[in-house]
C-alpha atoms as a PDB file:
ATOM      1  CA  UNK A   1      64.935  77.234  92.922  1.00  0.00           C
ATOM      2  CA  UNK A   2      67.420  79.280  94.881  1.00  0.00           C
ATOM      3  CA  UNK A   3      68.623  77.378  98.490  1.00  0.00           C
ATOM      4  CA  UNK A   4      69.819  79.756 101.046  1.00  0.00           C
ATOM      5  CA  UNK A   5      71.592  78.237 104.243  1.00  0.00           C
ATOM      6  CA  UNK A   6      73.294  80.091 106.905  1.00  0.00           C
ATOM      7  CA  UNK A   7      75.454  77.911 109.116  1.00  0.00           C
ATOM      8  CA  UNK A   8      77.396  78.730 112.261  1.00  0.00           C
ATOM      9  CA  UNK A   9      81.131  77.802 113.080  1.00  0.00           C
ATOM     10  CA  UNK A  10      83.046  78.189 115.812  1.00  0.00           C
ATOM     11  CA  UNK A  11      86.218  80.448 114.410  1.00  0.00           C
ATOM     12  CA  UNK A  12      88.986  79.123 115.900  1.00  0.00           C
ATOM     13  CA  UNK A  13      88.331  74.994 115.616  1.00  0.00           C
ATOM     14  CA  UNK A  14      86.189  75.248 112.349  1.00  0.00           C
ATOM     15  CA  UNK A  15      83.722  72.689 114.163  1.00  0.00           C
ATOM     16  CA  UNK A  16      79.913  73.005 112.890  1.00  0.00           C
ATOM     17  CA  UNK A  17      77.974  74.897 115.822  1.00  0.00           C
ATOM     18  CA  UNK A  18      74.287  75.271 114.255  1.00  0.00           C
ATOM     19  CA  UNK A  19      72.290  76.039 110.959  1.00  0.00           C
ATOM     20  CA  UNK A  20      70.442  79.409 111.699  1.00  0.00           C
ATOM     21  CA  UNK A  21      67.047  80.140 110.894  1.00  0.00           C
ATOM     22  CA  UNK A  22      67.726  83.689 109.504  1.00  0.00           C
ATOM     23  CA  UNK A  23      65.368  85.929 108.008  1.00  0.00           C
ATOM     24  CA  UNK A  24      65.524  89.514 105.919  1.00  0.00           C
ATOM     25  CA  UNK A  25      68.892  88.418 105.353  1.00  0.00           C
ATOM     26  CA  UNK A  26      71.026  90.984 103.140  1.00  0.00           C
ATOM     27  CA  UNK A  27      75.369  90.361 103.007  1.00  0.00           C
ATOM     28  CA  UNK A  28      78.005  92.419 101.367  1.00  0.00           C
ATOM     29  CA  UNK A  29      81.434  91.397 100.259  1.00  0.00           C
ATOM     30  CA  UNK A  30      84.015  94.319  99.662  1.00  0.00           C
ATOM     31  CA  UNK A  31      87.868  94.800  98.442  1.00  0.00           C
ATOM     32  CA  UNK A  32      89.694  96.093 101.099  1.00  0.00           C
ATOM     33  CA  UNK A  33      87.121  96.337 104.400  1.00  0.00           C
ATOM     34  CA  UNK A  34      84.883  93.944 105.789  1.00  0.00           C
ATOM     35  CA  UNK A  35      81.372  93.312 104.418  1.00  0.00           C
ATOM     36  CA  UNK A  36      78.464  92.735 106.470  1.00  0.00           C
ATOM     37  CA  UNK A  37      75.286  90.872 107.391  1.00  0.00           C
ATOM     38  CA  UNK A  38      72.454  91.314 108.579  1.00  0.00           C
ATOM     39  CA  UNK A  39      68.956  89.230 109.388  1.00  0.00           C
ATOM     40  CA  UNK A  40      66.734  88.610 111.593  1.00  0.00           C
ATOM     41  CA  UNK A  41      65.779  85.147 113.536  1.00  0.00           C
ATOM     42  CA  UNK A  42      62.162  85.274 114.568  1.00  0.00           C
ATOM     43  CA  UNK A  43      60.420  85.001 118.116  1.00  0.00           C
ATOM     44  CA  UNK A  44      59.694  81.407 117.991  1.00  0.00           C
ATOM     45  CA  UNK A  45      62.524  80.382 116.655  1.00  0.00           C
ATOM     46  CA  UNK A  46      65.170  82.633 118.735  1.00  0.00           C
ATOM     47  CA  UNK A  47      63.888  81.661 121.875  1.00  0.00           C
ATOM     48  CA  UNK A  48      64.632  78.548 123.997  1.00  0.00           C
ATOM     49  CA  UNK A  49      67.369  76.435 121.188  1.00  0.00           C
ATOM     50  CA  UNK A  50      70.319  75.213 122.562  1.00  0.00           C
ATOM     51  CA  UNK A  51      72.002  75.429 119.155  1.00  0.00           C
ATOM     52  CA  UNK A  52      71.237  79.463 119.324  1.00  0.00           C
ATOM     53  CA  UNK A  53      72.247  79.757 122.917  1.00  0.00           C
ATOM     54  CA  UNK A  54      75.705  78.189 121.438  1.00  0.00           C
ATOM     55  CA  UNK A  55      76.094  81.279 119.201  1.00  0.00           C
ATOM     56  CA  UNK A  56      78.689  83.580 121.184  1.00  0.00           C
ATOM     57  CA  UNK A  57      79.882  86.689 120.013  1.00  0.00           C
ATOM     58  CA  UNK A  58      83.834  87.326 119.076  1.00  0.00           C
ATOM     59  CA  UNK A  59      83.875  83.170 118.718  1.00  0.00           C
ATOM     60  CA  UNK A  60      81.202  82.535 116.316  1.00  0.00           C
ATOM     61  CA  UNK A  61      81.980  82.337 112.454  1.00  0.00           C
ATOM     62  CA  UNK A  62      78.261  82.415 109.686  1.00  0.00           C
ATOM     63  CA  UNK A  63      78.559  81.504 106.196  1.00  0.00           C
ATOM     64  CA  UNK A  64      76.190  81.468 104.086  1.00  0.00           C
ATOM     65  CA  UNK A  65      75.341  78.851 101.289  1.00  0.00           C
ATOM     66  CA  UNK A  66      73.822  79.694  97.866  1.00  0.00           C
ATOM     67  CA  UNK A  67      73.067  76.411  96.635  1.00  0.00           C
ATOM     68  CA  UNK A  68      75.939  74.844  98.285  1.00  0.00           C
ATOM     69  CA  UNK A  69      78.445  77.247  97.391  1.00  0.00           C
ATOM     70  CA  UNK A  70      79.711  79.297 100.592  1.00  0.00           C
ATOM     71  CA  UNK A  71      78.850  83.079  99.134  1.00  0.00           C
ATOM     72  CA  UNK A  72      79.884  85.121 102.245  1.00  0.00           C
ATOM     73  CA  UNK A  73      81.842  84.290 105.323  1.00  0.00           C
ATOM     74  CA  UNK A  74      81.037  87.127 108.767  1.00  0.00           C
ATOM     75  CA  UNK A  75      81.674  87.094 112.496  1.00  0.00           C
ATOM     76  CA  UNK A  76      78.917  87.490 114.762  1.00  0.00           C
ATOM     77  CA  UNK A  77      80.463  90.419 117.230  1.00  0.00           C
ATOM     78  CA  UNK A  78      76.894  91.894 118.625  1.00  0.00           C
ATOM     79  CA  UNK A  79      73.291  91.420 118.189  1.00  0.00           C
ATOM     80  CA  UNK A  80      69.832  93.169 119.744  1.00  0.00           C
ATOM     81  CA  UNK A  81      67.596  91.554 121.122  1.00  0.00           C
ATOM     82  CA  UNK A  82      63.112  93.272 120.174  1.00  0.00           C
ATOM     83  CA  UNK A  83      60.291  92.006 119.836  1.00  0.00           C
ATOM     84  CA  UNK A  84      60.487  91.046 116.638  1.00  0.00           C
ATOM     85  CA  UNK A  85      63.349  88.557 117.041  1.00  0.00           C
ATOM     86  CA  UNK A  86      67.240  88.456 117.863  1.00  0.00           C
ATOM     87  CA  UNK A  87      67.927  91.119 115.164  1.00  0.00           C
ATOM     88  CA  UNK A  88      71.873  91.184 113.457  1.00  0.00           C
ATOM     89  CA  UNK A  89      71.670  94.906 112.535  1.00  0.00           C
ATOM     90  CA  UNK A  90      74.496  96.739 110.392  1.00  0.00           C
ATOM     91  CA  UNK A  91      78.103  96.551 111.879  1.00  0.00           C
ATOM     92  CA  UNK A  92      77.040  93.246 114.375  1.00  0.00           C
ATOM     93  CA  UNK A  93      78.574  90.969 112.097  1.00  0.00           C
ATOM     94  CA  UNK A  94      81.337  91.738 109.655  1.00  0.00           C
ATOM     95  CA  UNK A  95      83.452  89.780 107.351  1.00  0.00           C
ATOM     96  CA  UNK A  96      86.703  87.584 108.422  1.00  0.00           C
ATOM     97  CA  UNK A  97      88.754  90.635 107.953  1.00  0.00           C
ATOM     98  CA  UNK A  98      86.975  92.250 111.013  1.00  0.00           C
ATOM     99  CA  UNK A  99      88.748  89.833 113.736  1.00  0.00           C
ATOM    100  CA  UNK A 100      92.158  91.360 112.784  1.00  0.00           C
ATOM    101  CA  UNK A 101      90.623  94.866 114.067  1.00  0.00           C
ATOM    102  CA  UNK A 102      90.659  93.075 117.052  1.00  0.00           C
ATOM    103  CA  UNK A 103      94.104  92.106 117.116  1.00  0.00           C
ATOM    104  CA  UNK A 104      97.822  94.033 117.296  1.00  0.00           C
ATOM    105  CA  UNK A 105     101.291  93.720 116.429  1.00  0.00           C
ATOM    106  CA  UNK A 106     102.861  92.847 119.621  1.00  0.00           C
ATOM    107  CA  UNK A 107     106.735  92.314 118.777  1.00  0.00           C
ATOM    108  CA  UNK A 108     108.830  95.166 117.088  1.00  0.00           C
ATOM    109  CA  UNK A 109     109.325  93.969 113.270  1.00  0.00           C
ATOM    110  CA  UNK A 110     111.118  95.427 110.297  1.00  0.00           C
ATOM    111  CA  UNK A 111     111.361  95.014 106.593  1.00  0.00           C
ATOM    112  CA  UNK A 112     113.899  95.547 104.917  1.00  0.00           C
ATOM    113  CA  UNK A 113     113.375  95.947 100.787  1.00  0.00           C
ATOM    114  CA  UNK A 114     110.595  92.962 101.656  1.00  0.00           C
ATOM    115  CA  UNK A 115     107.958  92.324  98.719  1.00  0.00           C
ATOM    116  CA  UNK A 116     104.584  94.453  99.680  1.00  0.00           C
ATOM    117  CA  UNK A 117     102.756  91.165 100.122  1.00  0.00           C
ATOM    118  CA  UNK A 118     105.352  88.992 101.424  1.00  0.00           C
ATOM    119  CA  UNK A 119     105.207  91.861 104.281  1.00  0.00           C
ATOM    120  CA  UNK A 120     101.072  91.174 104.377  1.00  0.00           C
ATOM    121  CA  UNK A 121     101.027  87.497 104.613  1.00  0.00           C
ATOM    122  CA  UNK A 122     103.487  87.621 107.487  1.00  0.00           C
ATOM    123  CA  UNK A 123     102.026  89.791 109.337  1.00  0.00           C
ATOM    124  CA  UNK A 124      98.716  87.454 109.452  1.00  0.00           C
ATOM    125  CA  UNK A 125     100.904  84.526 110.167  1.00  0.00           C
ATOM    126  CA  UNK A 126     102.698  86.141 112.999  1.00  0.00           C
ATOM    127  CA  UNK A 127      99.120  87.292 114.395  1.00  0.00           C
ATOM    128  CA  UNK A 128      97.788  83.573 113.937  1.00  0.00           C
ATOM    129  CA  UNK A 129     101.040  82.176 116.278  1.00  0.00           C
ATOM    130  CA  UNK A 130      99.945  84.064 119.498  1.00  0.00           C
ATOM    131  CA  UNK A 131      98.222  80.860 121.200  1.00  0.00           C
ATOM    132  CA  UNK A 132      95.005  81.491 120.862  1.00  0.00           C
ATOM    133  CA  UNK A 133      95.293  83.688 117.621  1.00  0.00           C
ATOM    134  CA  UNK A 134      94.951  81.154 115.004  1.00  0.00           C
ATOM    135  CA  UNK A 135      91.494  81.384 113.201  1.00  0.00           C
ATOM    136  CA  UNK A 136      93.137  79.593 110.522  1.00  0.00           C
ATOM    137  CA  UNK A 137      93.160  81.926 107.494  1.00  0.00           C
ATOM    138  CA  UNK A 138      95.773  80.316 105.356  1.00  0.00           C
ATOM    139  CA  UNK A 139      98.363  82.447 102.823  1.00  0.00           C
ATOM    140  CA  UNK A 140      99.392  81.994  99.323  1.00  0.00           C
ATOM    141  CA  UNK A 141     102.737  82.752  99.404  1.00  0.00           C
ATOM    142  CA  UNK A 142     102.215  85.508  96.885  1.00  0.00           C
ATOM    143  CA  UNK A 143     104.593  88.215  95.799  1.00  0.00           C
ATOM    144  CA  UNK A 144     104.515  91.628  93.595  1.00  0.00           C
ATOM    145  CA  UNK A 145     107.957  92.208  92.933  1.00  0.00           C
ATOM    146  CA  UNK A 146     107.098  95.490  94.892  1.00  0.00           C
ATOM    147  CA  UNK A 147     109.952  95.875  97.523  1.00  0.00           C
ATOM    148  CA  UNK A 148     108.570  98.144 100.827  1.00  0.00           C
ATOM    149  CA  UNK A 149     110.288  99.133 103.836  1.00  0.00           C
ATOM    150  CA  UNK A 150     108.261  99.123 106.787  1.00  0.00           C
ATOM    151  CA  UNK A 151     109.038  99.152 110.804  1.00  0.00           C
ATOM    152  CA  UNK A 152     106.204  98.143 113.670  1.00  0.00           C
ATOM    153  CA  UNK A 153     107.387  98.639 117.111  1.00  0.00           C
ATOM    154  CA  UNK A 154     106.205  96.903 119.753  1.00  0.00           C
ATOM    155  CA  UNK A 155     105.506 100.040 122.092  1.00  0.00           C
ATOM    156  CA  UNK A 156     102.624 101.244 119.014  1.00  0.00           C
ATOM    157  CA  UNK A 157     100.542  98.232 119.468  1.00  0.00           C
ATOM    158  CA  UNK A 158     100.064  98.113 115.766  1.00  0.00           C
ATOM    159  CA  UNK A 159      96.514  97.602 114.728  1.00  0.00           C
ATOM    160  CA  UNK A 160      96.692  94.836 112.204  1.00  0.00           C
ATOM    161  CA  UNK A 161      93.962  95.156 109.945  1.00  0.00           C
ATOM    162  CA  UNK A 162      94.708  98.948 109.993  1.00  0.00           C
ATOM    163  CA  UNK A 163      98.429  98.037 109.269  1.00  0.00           C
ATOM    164  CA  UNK A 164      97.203  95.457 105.992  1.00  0.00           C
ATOM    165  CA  UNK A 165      95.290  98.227 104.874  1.00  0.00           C
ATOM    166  CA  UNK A 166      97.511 101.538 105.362  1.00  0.00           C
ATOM    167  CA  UNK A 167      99.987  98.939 103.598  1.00  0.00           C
ATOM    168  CA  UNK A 168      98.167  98.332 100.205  1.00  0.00           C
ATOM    169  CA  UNK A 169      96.731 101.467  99.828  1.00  0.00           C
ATOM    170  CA  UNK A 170      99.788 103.469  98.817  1.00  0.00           C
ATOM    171  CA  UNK A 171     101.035 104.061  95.501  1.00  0.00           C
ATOM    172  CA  UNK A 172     101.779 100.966  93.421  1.00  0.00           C
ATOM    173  CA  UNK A 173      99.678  99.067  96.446  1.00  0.00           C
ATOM    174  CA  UNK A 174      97.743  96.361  96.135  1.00  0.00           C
ATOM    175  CA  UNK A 175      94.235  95.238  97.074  1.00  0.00           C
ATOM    176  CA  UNK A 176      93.125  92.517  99.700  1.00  0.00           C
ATOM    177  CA  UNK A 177      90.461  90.120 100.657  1.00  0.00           C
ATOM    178  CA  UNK A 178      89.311  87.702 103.059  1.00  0.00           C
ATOM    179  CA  UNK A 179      87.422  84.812 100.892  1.00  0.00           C
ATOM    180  CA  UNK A 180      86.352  81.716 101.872  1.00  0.00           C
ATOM    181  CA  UNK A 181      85.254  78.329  99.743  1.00  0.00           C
ATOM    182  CA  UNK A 182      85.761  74.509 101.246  1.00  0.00           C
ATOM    183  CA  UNK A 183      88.679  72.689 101.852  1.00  0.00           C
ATOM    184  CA  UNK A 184      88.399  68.631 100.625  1.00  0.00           C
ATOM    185  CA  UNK A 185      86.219  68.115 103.639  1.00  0.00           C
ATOM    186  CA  UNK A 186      83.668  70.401 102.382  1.00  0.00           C
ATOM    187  CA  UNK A 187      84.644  72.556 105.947  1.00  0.00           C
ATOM    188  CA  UNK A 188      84.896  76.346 105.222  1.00  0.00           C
ATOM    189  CA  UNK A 189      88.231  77.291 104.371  1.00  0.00           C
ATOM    190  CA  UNK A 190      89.590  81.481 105.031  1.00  0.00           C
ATOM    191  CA  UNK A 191      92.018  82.220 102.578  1.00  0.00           C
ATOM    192  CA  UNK A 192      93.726  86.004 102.652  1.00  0.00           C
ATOM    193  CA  UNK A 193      93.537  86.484  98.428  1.00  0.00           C
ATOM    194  CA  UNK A 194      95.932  89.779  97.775  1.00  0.00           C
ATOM    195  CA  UNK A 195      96.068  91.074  93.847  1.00  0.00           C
ATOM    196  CA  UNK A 196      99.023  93.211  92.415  1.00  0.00           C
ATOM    197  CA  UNK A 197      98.113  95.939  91.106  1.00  0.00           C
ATOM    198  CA  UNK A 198      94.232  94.910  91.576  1.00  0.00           C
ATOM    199  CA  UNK A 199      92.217  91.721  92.851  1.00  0.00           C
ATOM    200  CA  UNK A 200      90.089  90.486  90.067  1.00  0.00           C
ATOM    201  CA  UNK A 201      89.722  89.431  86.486  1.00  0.00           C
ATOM    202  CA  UNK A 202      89.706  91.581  82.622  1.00  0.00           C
ATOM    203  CA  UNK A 203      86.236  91.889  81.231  1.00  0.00           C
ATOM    204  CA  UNK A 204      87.889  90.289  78.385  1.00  0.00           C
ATOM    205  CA  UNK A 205      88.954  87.495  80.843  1.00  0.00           C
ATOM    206  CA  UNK A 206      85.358  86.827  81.856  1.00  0.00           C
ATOM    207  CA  UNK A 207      83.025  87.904  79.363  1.00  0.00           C
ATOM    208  CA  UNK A 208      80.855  89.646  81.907  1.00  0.00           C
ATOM    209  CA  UNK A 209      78.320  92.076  80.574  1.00  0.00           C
ATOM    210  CA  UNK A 210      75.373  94.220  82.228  1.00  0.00           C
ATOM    211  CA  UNK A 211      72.687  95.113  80.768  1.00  0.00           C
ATOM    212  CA  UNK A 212      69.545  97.464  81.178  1.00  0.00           C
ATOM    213  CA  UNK A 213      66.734  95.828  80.544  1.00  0.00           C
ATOM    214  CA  UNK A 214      68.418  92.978  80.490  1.00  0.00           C
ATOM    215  CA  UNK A 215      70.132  91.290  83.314  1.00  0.00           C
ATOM    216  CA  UNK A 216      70.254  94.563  85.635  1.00  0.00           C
ATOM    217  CA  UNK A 217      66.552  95.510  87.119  1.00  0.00           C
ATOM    218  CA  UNK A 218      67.698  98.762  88.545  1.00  0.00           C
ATOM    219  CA  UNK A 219      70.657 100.862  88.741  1.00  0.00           C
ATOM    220  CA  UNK A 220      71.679 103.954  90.384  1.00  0.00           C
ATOM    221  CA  UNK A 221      74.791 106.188  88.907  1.00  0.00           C
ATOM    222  CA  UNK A 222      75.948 108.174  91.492  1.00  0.00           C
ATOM    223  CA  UNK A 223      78.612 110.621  90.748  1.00  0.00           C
ATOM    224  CA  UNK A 224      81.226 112.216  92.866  1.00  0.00           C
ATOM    225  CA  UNK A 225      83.047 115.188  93.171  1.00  0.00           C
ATOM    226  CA  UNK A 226      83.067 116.320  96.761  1.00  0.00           C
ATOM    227  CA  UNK A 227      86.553 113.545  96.688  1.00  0.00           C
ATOM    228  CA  UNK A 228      88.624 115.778  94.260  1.00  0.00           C
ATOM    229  CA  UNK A 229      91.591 117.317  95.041  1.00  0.00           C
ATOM    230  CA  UNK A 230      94.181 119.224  93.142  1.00  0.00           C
ATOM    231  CA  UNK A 231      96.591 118.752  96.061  1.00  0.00           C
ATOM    232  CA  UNK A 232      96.591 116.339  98.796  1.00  0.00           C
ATOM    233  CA  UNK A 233      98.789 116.943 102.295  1.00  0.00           C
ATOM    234  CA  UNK A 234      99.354 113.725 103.996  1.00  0.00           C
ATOM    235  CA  UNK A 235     100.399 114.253 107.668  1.00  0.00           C
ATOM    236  CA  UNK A 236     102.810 111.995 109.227  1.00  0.00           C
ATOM    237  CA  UNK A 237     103.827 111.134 113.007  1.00  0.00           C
ATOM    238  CA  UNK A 238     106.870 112.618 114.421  1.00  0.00           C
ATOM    239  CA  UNK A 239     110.576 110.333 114.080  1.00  0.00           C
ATOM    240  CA  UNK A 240     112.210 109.453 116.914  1.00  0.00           C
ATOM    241  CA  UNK A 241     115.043 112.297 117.367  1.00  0.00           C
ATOM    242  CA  UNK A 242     118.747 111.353 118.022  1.00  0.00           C
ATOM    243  CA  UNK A 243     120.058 112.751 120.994  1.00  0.00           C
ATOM    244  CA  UNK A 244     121.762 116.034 120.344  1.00  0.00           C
ATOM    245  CA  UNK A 245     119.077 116.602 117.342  1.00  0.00           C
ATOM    246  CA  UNK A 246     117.088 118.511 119.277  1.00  0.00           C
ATOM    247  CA  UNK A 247     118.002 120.991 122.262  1.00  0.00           C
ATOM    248  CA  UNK A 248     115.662 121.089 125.473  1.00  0.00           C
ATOM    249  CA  UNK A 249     113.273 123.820 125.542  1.00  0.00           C
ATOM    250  CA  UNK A 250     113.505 124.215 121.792  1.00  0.00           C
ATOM    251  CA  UNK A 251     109.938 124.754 120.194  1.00  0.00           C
ATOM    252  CA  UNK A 252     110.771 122.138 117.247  1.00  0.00           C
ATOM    253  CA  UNK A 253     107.794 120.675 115.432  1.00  0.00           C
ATOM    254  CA  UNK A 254     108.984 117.416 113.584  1.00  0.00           C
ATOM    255  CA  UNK A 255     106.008 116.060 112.093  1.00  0.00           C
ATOM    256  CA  UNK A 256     106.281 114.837 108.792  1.00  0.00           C
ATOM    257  CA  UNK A 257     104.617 115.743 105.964  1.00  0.00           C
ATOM    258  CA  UNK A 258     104.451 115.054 102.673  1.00  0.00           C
ATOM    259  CA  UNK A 259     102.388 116.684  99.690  1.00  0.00           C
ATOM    260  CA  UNK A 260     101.155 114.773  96.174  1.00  0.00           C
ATOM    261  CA  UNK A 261      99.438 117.139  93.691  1.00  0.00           C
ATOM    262  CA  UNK A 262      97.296 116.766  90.597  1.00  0.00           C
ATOM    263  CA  UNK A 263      98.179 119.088  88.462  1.00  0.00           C
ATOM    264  CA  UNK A 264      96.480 117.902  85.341  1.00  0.00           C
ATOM    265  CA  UNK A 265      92.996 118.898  87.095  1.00  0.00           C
ATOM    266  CA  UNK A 266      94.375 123.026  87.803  1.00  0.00           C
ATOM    267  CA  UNK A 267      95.549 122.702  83.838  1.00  0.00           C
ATOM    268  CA  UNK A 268      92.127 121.427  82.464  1.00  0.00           C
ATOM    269  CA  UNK A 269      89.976 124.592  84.724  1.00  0.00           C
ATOM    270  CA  UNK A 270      89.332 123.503  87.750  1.00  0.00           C
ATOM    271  CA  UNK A 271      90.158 125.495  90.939  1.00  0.00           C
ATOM    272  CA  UNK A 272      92.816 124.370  93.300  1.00  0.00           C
ATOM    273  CA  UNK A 273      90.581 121.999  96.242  1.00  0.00           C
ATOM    274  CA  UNK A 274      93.011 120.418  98.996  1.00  0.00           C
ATOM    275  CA  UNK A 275      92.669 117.679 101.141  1.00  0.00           C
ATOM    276  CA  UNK A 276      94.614 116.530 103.948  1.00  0.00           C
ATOM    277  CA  UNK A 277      94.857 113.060 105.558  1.00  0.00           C
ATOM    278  CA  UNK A 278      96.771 112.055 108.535  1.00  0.00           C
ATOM    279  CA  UNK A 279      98.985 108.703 108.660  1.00  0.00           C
ATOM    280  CA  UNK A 280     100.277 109.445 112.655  1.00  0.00           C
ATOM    281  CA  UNK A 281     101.826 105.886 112.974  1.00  0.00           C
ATOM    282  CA  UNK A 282     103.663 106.825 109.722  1.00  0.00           C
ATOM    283  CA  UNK A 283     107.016 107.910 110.975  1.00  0.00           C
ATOM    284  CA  UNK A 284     109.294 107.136 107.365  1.00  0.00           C
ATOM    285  CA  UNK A 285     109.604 109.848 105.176  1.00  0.00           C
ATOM    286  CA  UNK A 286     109.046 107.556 102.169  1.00  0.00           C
ATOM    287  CA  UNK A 287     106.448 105.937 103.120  1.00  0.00           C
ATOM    288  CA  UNK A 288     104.069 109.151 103.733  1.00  0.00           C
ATOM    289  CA  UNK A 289     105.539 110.308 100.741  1.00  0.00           C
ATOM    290  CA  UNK A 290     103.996 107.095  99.211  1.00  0.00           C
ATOM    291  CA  UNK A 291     100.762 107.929 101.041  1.00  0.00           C
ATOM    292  CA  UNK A 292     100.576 111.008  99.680  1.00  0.00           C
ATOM    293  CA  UNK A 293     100.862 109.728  96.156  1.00  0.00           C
ATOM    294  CA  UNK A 294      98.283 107.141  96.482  1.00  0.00           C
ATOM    295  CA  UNK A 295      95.919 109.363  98.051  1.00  0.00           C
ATOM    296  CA  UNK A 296      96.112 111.504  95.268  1.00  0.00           C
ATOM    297  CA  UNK A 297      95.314 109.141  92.658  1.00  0.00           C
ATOM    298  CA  UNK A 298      92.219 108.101  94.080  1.00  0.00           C
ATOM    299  CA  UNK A 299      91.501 112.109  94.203  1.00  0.00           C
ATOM    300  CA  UNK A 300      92.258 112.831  90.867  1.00  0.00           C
ATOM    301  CA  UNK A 301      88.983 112.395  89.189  1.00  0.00           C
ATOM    302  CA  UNK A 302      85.079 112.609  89.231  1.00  0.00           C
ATOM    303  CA  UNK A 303      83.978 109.133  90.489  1.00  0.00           C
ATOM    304  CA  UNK A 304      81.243 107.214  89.278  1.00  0.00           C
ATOM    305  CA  UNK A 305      79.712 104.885  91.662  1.00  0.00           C
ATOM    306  CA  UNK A 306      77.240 102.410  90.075  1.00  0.00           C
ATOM    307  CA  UNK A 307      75.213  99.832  91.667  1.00  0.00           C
ATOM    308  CA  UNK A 308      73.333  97.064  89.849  1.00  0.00           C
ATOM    309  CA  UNK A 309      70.385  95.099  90.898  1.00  0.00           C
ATOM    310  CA  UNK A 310      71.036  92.179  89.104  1.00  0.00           C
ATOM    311  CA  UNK A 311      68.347  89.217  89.107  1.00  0.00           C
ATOM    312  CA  UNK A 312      71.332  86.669  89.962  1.00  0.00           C
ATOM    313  CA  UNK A 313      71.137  84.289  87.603  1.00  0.00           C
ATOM    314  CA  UNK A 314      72.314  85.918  84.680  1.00  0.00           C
ATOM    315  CA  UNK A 315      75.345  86.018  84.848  1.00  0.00           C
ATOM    316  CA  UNK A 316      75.299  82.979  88.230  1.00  0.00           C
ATOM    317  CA  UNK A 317      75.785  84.331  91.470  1.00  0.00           C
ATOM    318  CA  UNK A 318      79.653  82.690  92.098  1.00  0.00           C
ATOM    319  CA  UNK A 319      80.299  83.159  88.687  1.00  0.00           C
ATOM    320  CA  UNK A 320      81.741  86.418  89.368  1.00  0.00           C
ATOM    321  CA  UNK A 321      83.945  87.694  92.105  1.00  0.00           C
ATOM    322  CA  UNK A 322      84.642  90.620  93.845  1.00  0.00           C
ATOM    323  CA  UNK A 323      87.398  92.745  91.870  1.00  0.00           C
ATOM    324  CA  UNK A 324      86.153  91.457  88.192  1.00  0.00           C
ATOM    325  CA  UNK A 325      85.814  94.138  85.821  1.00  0.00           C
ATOM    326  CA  UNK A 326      82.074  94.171  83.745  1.00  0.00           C
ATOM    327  CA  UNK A 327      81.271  95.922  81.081  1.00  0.00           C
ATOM    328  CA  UNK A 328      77.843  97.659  81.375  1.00  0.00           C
END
C-alpha cells in the first residue's frame, strides 16, 4: 500500500514545522523550471491548528514522502482561502528553484574563460552568503570542461534563477535541477544537480521501458510544429559605448543582434518561418551569438511531446529520475 506524507519545513533552519493534512494532491518535477503542487486541506482540518497557522508563505519549505522517500521538494509562496478548504492552486507553491526568482545578483562579477557550471554553482553560493540568504542548497563542485565568459553588474540587479537559466540554455549548455533526498539525519537535504550536456541516465543505463498496455494506462502524443524555425534572430541589449564612440545627437542604434539559421529544414521543403527572441541583459556579442545557436537547435525540428500515465509501480516511483531516457 502506497504512504503519502507531506511535511512542512521551515527553509532557512531545516527545522520540522508540521505534517499537513493535504488532499487532491498532484506535484510536478521539471529540468530546468520549477515544478509545482497543488492540494487542498479540508474545512475541519484547516481551521483552528496551531501547526497550520505556523505555515508562512516565502519561509515555508513541503516535501512530500512516497513511502519514506522525499519525491518532491516546493515552497509555499500563496494560498486561497473557499469554502472548501485552504486550497494550494497552480503557481502557489513551486519547487526549490522558485526562491532564487526571488533573489538578485547584488555585486558586479565576471568570468573569465570560467567552466559553465563552475560559473552556476557560484553564483548560488554567493546568493546563499547574503545573511539571511542561505536556504542551504549545497553544490557539487561539478565542471564541463565548457569555458564561458560572462559579466553581472551590480547596477542590473541580476535575476538569479533567470541568470542559471539564460546560462545553460545556450549552445553546448547544460541542464539544471533542484533535488532533494536526506542527509544522515534523515532531514531533507537541497542539492543543485547540473548535467553536461544533459541531466539524466542512457536507456541502456537503466533499462527503463514503457509500455501500452502494459505499464502506461494512457498516453497522449502531442506533436509540435508551431516551434519551428528556419531562422532564429536573437536580440541583444545595447554595450556600454566608449566615450568618443558615439557623437551626441547621433541617431545610433547599438543593439546587438545575432542570427542562427537552420538551413537543413529550407533544403528538405519547408518554407522559411522566423522567430525572434530577446536576451536584453545580454550585452556580449558571443554570448547572444551563443543564444542564437541554442535557440535554434531547439527550433530545428517537429517536437513530440508524450505524456505517460504510468500506474507507478512498474517501473517504482524513485526508481527513475527526471532527465532518464525510456524507451517506449
Amino acid at each position: 500500500m502506497l504512504d503519502y506524507v507531506y511535511l512542512a519545513y521551515d527553509l532557512r533552519t531545516n527545522a520540522p514545522v508540521a505534517e499537513i493534512p493535504l488532499s487532491g494532491v498532484k506535484w510536478s518535477t521539471a529540468l530546468n523550471d520549477d515544478g509545482s503542487l497543488v492540494g487542498t486541506i479540508l474545512p475541519g482540518l484547516a481551521r483552528g491548528r496551531a501547526d497550520l497557522r505556523s505555515l508562512l508563505h516565502g519561509r515555508t519549505a513541503i516535501y512530500v514522502i512516497r513511502n519514506n522517500l522525499i519525491v518532491g521538494g516546493y515552497i509555499l509562496w500563496d494560498d486561497t482561502p473557499t469554502p472548501d478548504g485552504l486550497q494550494i492552486a497552480d503557481g502557489q507553491c513551486l519547487g526549490i528553484l522558485s526562491y532564487f526568482n526571488r533573489r538578485r545578483i547584488r555585486d558586479t562579477v565576471d568570468y573569465l574563460q570560467v567552466d559553465q557550471l563552475t560559473i552556476a554553482e557560484d553564483i548560488v553560493e554567493t546568493a546563499q552568503t547574503v545573511p539571511g540568504g542561505d536556504i542551504g542548497v549545497l553544490t557539487l563542485g561539478l565542471t564541463s570542461g565548457v569555458l564561458r565568459d560572462r559579466s553581472y553588474a551590480a547596477s542590473e540587479i541580476k535575476n538569479v534563477r533567470d541568470a542559471l537559466l539564460q546560462l545553460g540554455a545556450v549552445d553546448n549548455g547544460f541542464d539544471l535541477i533542484i533535488t532533494v533526498d536526506r542527509d544522515s539525519d534523515g532531514a531533507p537535504r537541497k542539492i543543485l544537480s547540473l548535467g553536461y550536456p544533459h541531466l539524466g541516465r542512457t536507456q541502456a543505463a537503466t533499462g527503463l521501458m514503457m509500455e501500452y498496455p502494459g505499464n502506461v494506462y494512457d498516453y497522449d502524443w502531442t506533436r509540435l510544429g508551431s516551434n519551428l524555425a528556419t531562422t532564429v534572430w536573437a536580440i541583444g541589449g545595447q554595450p556600454p559605448q566608449e566615450f568618443g564612440d558615439v557623437n551626441p545627437g547621433d541617431d545610433v542604434d547599438t543593439t546587438l543582434r545575432s542570427r542562427a539559421d537552420n538551413l537543413t529544414l529550407v533544403d528538405a521543403g519547408w518554407p522559411v518561418l522566423e522567430s525572434d527572441v530577446s536576451f536584453t541583459d545580454v550585452i556580449e556579442q558571443s554570448t547572444l551569438d551563443a543564444h542564437a545557436v541554442g535557440e535554434a537547435q531547439v527550433r530545428a525540428g517537429i517536437q513530440v511531446v508524450p505524456t505517460l500515465s504510468l500506474y507507478g509501480n512498474d517501473p517504482p516511483l524513485g526508481s527513475y529520475l527526471v532527465g532518464d531516457f525510456v524507451r517506449v
